[in-house]
Protein backbone atom coordinates (compact mmCIF):
# COMPACT_ATOMS: atom_id res chain seq x y z
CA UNK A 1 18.94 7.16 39.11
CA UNK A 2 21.93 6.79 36.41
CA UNK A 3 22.41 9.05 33.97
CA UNK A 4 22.58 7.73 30.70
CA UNK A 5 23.86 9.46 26.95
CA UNK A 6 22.08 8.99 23.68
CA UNK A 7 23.30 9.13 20.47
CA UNK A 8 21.24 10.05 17.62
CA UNK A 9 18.11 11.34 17.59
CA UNK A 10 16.11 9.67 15.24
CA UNK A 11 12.84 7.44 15.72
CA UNK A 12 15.21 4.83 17.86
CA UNK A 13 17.28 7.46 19.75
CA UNK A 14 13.79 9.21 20.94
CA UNK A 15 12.12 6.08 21.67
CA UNK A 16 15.39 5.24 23.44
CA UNK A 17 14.99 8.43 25.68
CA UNK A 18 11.16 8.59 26.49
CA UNK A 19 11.76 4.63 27.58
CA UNK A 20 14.81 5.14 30.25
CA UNK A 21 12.57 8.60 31.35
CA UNK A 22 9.98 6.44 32.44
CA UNK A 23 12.65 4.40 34.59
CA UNK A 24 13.58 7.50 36.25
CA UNK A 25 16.95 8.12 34.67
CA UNK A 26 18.73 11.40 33.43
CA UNK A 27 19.40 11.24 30.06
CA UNK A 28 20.96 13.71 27.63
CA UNK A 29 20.80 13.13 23.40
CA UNK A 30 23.27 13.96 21.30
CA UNK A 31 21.94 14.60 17.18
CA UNK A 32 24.56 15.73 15.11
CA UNK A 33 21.95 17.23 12.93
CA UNK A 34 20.12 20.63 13.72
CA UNK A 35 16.78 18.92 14.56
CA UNK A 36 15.47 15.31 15.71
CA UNK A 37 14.44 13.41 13.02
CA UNK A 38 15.96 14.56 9.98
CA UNK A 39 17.79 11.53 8.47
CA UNK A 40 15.91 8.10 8.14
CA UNK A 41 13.36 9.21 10.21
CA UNK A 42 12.26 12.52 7.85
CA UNK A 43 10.25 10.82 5.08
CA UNK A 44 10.26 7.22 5.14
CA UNK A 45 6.64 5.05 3.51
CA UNK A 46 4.63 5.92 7.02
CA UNK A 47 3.64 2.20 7.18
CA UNK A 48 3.71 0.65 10.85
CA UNK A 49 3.86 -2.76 9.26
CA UNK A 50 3.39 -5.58 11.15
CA UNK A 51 2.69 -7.23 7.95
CA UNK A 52 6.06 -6.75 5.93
CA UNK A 53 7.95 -8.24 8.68
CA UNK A 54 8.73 -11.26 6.10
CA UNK A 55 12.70 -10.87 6.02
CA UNK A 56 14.49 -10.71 2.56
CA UNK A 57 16.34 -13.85 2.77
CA UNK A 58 14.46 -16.57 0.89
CA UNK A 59 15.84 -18.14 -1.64
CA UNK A 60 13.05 -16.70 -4.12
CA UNK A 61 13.65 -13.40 -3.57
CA UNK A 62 17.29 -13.62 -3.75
CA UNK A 63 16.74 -15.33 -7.18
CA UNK A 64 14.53 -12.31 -8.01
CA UNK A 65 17.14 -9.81 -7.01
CA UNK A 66 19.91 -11.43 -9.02
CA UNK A 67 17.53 -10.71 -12.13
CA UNK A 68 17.61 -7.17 -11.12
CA UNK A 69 21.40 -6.56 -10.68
CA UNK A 70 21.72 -4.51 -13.89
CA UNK A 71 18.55 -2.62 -14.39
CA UNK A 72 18.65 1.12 -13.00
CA UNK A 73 14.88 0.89 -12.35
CA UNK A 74 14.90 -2.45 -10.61
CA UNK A 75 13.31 -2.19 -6.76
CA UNK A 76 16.47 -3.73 -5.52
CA UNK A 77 19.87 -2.24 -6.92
CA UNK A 78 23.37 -3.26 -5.81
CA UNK A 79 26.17 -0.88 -6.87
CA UNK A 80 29.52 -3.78 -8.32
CA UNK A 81 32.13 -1.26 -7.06
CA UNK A 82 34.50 -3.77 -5.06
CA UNK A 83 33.85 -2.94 -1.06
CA UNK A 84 34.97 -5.33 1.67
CA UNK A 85 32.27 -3.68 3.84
CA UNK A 86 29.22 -4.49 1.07
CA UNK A 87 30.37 -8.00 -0.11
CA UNK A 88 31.14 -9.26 3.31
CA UNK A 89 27.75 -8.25 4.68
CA UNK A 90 25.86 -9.91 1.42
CA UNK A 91 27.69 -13.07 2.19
CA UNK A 92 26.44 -12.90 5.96
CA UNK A 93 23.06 -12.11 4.98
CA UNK A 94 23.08 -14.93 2.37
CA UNK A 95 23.98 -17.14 5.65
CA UNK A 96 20.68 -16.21 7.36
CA UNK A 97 18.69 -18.20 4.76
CA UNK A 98 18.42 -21.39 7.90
CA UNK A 99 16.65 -18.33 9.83
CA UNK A 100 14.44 -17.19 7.80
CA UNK A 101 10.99 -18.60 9.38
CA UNK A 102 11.73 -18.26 12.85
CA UNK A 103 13.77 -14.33 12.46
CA UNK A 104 10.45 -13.73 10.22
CA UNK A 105 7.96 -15.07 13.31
CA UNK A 106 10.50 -12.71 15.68
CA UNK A 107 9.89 -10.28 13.83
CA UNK A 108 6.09 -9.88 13.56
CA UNK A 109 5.79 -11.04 16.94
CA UNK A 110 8.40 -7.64 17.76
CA UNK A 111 6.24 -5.39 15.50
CA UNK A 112 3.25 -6.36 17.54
CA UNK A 113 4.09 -5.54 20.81
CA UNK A 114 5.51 -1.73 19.45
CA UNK A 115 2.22 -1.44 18.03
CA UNK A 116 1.02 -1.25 21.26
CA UNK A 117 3.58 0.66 22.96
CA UNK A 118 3.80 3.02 20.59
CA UNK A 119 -0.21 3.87 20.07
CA UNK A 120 0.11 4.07 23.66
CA UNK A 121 2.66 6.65 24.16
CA UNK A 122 0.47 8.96 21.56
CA UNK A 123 -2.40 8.79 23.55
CA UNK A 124 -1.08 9.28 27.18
CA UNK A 125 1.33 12.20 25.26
CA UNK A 126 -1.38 13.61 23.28
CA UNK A 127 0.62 13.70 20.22
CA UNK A 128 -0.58 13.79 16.44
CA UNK A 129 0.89 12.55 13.67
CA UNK A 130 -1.70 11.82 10.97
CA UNK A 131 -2.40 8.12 12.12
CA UNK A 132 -4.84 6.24 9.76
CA UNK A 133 -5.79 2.84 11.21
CA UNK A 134 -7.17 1.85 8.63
CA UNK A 135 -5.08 -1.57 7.23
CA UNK A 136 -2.25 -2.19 4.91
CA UNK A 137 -3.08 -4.19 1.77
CA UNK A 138 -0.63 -6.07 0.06
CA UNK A 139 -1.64 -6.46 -3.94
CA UNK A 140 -0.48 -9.24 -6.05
CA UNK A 141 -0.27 -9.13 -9.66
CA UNK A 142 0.36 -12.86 -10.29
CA UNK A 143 -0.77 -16.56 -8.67
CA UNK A 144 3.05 -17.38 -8.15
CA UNK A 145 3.61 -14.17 -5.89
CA UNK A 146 0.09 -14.38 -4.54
CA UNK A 147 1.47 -18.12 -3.70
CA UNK A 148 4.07 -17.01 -2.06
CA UNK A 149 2.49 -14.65 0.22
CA UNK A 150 -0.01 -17.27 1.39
CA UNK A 151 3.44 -19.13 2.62
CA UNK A 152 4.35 -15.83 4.36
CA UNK A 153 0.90 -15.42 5.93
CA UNK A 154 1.35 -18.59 8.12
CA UNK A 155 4.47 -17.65 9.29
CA UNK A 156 2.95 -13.75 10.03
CA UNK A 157 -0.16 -16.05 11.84
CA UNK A 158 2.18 -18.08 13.62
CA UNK A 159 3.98 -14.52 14.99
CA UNK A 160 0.31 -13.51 15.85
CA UNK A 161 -0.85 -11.43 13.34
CA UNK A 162 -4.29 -11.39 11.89
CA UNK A 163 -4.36 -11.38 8.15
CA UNK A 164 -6.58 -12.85 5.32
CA UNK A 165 -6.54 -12.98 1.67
CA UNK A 166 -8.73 -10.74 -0.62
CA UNK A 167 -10.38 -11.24 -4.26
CA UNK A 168 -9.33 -8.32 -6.71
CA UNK A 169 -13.34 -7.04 -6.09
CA UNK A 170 -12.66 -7.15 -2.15
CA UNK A 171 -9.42 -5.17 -2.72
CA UNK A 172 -11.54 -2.71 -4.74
CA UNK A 173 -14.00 -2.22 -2.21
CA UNK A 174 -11.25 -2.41 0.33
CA UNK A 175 -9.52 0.85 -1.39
CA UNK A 176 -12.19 2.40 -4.53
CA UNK A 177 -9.15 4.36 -6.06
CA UNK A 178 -7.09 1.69 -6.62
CA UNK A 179 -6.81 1.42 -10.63
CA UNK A 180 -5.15 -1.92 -12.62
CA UNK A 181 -5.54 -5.72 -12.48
CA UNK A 182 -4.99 -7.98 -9.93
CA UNK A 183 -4.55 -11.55 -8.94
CA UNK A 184 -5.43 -10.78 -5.12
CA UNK A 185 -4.39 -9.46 -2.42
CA UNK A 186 -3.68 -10.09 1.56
CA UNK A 187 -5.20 -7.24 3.95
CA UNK A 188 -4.37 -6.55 7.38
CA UNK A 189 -7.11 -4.42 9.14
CA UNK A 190 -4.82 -3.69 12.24
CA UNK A 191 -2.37 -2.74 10.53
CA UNK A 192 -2.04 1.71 10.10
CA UNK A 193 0.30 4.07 9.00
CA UNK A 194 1.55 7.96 10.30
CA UNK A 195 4.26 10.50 9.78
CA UNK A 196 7.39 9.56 11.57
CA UNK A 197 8.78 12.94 11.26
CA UNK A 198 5.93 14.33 13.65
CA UNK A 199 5.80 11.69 15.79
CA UNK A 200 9.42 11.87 16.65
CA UNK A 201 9.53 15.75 16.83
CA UNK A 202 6.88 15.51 19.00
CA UNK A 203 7.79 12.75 21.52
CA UNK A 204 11.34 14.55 21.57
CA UNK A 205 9.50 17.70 23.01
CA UNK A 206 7.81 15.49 25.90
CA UNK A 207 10.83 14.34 26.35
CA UNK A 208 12.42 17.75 26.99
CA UNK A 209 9.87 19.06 29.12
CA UNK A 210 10.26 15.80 31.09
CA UNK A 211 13.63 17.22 32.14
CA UNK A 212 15.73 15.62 28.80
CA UNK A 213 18.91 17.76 27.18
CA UNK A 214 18.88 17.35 23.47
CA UNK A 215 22.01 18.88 22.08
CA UNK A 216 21.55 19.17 18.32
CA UNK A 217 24.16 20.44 16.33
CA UNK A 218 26.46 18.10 18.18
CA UNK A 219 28.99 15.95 16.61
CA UNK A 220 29.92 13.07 18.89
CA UNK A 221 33.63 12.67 17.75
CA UNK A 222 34.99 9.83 20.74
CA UNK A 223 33.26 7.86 23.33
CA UNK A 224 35.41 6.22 25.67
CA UNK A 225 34.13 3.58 28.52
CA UNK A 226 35.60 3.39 31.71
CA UNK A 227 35.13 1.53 35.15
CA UNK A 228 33.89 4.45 36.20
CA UNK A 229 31.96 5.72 33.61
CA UNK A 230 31.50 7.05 30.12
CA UNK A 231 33.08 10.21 28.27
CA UNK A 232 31.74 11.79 25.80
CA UNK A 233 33.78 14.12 23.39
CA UNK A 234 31.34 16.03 21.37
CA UNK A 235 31.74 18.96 18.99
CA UNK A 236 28.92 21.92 18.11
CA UNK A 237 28.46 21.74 14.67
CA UNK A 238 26.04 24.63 13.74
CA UNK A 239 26.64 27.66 11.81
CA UNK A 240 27.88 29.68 14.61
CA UNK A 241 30.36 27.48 15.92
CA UNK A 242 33.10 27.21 12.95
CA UNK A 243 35.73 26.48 14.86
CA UNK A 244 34.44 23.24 16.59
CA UNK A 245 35.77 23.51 20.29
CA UNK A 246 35.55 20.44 21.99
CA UNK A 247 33.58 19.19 24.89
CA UNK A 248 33.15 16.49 27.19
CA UNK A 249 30.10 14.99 28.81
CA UNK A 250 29.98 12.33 31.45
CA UNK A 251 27.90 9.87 31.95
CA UNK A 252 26.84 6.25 33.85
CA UNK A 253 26.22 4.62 30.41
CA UNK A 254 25.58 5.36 26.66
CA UNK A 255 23.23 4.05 23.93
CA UNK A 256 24.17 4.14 20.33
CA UNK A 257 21.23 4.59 18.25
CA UNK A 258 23.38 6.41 15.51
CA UNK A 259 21.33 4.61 12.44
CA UNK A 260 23.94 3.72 9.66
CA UNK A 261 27.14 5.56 11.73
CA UNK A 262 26.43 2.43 14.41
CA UNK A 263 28.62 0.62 12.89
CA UNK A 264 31.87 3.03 13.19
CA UNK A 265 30.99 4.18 16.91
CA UNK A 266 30.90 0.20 17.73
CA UNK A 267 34.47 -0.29 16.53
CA UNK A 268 35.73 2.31 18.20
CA UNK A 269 34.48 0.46 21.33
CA UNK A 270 35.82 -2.81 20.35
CA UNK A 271 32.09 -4.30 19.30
CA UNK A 272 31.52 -5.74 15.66
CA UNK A 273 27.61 -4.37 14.46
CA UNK A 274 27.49 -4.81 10.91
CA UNK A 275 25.45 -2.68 9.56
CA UNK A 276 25.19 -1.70 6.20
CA UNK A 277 23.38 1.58 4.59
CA UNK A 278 20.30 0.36 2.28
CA UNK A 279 19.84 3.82 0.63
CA UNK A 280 15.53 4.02 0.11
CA UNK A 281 13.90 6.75 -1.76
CA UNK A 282 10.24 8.35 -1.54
CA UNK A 283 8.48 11.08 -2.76
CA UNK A 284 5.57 13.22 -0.94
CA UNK A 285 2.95 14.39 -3.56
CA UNK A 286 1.20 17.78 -2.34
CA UNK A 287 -2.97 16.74 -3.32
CA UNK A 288 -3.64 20.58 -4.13
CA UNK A 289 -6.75 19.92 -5.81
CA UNK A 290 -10.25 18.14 -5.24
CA UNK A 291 -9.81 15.71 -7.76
CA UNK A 292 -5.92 14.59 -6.38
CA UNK A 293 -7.34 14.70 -2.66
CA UNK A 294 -10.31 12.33 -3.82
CA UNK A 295 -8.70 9.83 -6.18
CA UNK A 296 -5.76 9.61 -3.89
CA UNK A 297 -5.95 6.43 -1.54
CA UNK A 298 -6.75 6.56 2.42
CA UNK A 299 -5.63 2.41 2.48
CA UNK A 300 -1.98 2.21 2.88
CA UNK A 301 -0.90 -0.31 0.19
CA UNK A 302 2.09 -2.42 -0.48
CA UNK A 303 3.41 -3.40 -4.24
CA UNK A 304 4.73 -6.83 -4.02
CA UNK A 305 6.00 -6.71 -7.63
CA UNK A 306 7.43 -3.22 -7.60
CA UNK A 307 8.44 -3.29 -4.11
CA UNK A 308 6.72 0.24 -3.40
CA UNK A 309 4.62 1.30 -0.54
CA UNK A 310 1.93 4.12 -0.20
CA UNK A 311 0.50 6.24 2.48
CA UNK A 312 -2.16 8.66 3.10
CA UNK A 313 -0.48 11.45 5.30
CA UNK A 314 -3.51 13.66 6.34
CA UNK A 315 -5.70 15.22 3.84
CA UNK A 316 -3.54 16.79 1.27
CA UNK A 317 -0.36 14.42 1.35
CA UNK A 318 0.21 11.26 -0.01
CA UNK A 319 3.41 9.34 0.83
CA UNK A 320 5.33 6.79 -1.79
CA UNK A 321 7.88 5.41 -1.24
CA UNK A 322 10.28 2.21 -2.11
CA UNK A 323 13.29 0.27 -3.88
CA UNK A 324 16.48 -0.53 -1.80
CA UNK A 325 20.17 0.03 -3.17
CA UNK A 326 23.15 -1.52 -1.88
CA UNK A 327 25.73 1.98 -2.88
CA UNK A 328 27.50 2.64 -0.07
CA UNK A 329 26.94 6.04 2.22
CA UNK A 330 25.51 7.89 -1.25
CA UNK A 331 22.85 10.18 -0.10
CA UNK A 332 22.03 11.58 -4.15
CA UNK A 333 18.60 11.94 -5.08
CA UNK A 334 18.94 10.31 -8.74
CA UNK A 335 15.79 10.40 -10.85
CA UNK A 336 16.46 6.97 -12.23
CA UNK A 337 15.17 6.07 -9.23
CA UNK A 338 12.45 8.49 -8.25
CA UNK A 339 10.36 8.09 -11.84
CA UNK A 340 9.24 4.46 -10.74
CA UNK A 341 7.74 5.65 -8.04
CA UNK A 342 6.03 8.82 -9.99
CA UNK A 343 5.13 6.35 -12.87
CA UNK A 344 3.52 3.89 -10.01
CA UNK A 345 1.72 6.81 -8.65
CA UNK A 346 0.13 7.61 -11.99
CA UNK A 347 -0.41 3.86 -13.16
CA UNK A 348 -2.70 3.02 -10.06
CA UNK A 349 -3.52 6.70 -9.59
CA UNK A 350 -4.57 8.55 -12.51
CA UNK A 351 -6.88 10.88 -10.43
CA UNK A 352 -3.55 12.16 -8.59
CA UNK A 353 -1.52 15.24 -9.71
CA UNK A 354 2.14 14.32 -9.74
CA UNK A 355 2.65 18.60 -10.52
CA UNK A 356 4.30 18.93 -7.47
CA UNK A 357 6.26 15.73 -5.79
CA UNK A 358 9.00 16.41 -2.87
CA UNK A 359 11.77 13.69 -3.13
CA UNK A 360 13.98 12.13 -0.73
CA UNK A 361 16.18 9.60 0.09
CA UNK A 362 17.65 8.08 3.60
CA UNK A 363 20.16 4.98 4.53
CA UNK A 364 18.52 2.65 6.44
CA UNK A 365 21.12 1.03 9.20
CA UNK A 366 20.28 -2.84 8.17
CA UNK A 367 22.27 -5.94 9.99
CA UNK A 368 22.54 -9.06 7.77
CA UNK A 369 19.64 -10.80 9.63
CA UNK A 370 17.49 -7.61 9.48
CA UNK A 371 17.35 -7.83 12.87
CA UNK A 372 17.87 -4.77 15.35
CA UNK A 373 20.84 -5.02 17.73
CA UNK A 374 19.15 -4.31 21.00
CA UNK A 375 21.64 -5.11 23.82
CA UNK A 376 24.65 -4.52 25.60
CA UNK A 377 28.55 -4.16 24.30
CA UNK A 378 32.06 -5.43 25.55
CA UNK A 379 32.57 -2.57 27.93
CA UNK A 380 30.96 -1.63 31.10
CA UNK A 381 28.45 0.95 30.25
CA UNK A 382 27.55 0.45 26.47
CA UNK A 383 24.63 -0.35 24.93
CA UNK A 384 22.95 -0.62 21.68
CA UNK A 385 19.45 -0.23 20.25
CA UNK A 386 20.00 -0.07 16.28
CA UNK A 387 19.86 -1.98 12.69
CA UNK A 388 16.18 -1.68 12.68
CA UNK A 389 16.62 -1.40 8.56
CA UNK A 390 13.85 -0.88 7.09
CA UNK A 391 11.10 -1.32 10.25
CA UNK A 392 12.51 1.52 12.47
CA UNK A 393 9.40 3.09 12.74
CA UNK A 394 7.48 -0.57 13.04
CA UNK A 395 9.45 -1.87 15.59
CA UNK A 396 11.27 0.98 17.81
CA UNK A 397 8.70 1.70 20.06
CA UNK A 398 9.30 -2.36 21.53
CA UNK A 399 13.13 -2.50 21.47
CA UNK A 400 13.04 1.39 23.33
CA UNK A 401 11.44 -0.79 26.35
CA UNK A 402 13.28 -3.99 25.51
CA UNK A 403 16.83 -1.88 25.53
CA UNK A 404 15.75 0.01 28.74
CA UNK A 405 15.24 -3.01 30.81
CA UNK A 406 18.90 -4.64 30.04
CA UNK A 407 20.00 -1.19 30.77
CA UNK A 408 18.63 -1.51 34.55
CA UNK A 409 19.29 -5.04 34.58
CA UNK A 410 23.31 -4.16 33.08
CA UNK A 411 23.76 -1.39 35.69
CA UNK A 412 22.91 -3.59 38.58
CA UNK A 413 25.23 -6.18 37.09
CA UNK A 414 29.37 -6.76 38.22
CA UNK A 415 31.73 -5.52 35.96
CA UNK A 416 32.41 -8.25 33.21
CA UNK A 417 28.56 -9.54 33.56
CA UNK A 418 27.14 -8.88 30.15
CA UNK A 419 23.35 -9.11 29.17
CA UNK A 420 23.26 -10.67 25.83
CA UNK A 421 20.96 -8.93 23.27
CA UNK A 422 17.58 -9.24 21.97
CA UNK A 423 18.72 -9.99 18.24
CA UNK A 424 21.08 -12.58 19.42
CA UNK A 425 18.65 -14.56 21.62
CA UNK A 426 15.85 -13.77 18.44
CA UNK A 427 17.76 -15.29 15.16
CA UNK A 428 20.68 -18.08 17.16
């Protein structure tokens, strides 16, 4: 039995833990905030998504998006500030266009196996997090993107996934509130959504009563890797602990699952993960009244044009969310960017009071392929499960069990044997 350090507590870092429990390991998490789950994994779209596994590299979106560059309201927004960090990771993910079938096929074929895992750790745990299995339907408002996304469904088919195309009366008998006209529409009945924040809240619980220390309010300042192990050198952070005294916590191995701050922990260990922070926005509408509650959708849907995603988080919530901006490690909440997803709400809507809509806004830790980074690093004792972008909560429960295995396999390996990583062996 090893003992191995987390860092980060989010969807990933939880997964992470409840994985190398069930191998019979120690392990001790480290979240910097005051609670698990309170950064990407607070208020994302609630979609488990095996069906938006498509990555964002074809050349027709990338066309699309260079149309978009200079409108404030456009789903995809990339801030022209010079940055060595954000033009150098545009220019990698423009070099994943070769990749994008078969990283699109590894991707749905990834998102179907969490599926599983991770409706299986609710029910054995017992945990609730307002999961509707009731589909995800994607609605088209043209023939060329309908087009399109009849391309994209043989690749999702060829990953596995079952998914069919639907007339704009199917889609209305699909989901009765949905308002507007469409060209058609793709539905997945297996797909469902749920609130990430309670799943991952939850599952961190289990994990402490399984015998887990999560130290929140902990900022991990230095890890260094040794022959003989890992240090940790960790600072309380909280409101009672000003002056920061710092301690140190041993270990037989660490995993960074530190969402966008990845990238800067894996330098200081002498790995390259190039992440970059997508910033995403949603808003939660409270459905106070009757006539909210019943016009509001129980379908989760996706917006191909707009780019915005919806789901129905128990009776009186309802989840939008959407848009991606390339600006750096800017966590602002600019209305610019939240009115789309109001005006969406009310354009397909009407029956929904927007009177009282929660924003937010989170980074989401994306590698150029939009592939996670699920493997091991340069040193002895390192390992990484992180870059999910924007399918944490799709695809975490597989790459906690993916990353736990090349942990046992890595500890039971000589010094200077490394196990190569999921995303390598996924998108070479």
């Amino acid at each position: 039995m090893a003992h191995i350090a987390i860092v980060g507590a989010g969807i990933t870092g939880v997964t992470t833990a409840y994985a190398l429990l069930d191998c019979g390991h120690r392990v001790t998490l480290f979240e910097r905030q005051r609670y698990a789950a309170m950064e990407t994994s607070f208020a994302n779209g609630g979609q488990l998504s095996a069906s938006n596994a498509e990555v964002w590299y074809h050349p027709a979106t990338l066309a699309k998006a260079l149309g978009w560059i200079l409108r404030s309201d456009a789903p995809l927004q990339l801030n022209l500030t010079p940055s060595w960090h954000k033009y150098s990771w545009l220019a990698e993910f423009v070099g994943q266009v070769p990749r994008y079938r078969s990283n699109t096929i590894a991707t749905v074929r990834l998102a179907l196996e969490a599926r599983r895992q991770l409706f299986a750790i609710a029910e054995r745990e017992g945990i609730d997090f307002d999961l509707e299995r009731r589909g995800i339907l994607h609605i088209y408002r043209d023939r060329q993107s309908f087009d399109h996304a009849s391309e994209v469904n043989s690749l999702l088919q060829r990953g596995g996934l079952e998914r069919h195309a639907v007339t704009p009366e199917e889609m209305k008998a699909i989901e009765p509130t949905l308002h507007g006209r469409f060209y058609g529409g793709f539905f997945t009945p297996s797909d469902s959504t749920g609130d990430i924040h309670k799943f991952t809240r939850q599952l961190a619980a289990v994990c402490e009563r399984r015998g887990m220390h999560l130290h929140c309010d902990a900022s991990v300042d230095r890890i260094v890797a040794a022959r003989d192990g890992i240090t940790l050198k960790w600072r309380a952070c909280g409101d009672d602990s000003a002056a920061g005294s710092v301690e140190e916590t041993g270990a037989d191995a660490v995993v960074i699952c530190a969402g966008v701050a990845s990238r800067r922990f894996a330098a200081s260990l002498g790995d390259r993960v190039n992440i970059y922070p997508v910033k995403g926005y949603s808003i939660t509408i409270e459905l106070d009244d009757m006539a909210s509650r019943a016009g509001a959708p129980w379908v989760s849907l996706l917006d191909d044009e707009t780019k915005i995603v919806s789901s129905r988080l128990g009776a009186d919530r309802f989840r939008v969310a959407g848009t991606a901006e390339f600006n750096g490690y800017n966590r602002d909440i600019r209305d610019v960017r939240v009115n789309p997803l109001i005006a969406w709400t009310r354009q397909l809507f009407p029956s929904v009071s927007t009177e009282r809509v929660v924003p937010w806004t989170g980074l989401r830790p994306m590698t150029p392929s939009m592939l996670p980074r699920v493997g091991a690093g340069r040193k002895p004792g390192v390992f990484y499960n992180t870059g999910h972008g924007h399918l944490g909560w799709t695809l975490s429960a597989a790459t906690a069990r993916i990353l736990a295995d090349i942990v046992e396999k890595g500890l039971r390996e000589p010094v200077g044997v490394r196990t190569r990583s999921w995303a390598l062996k996924a998108s070479g």
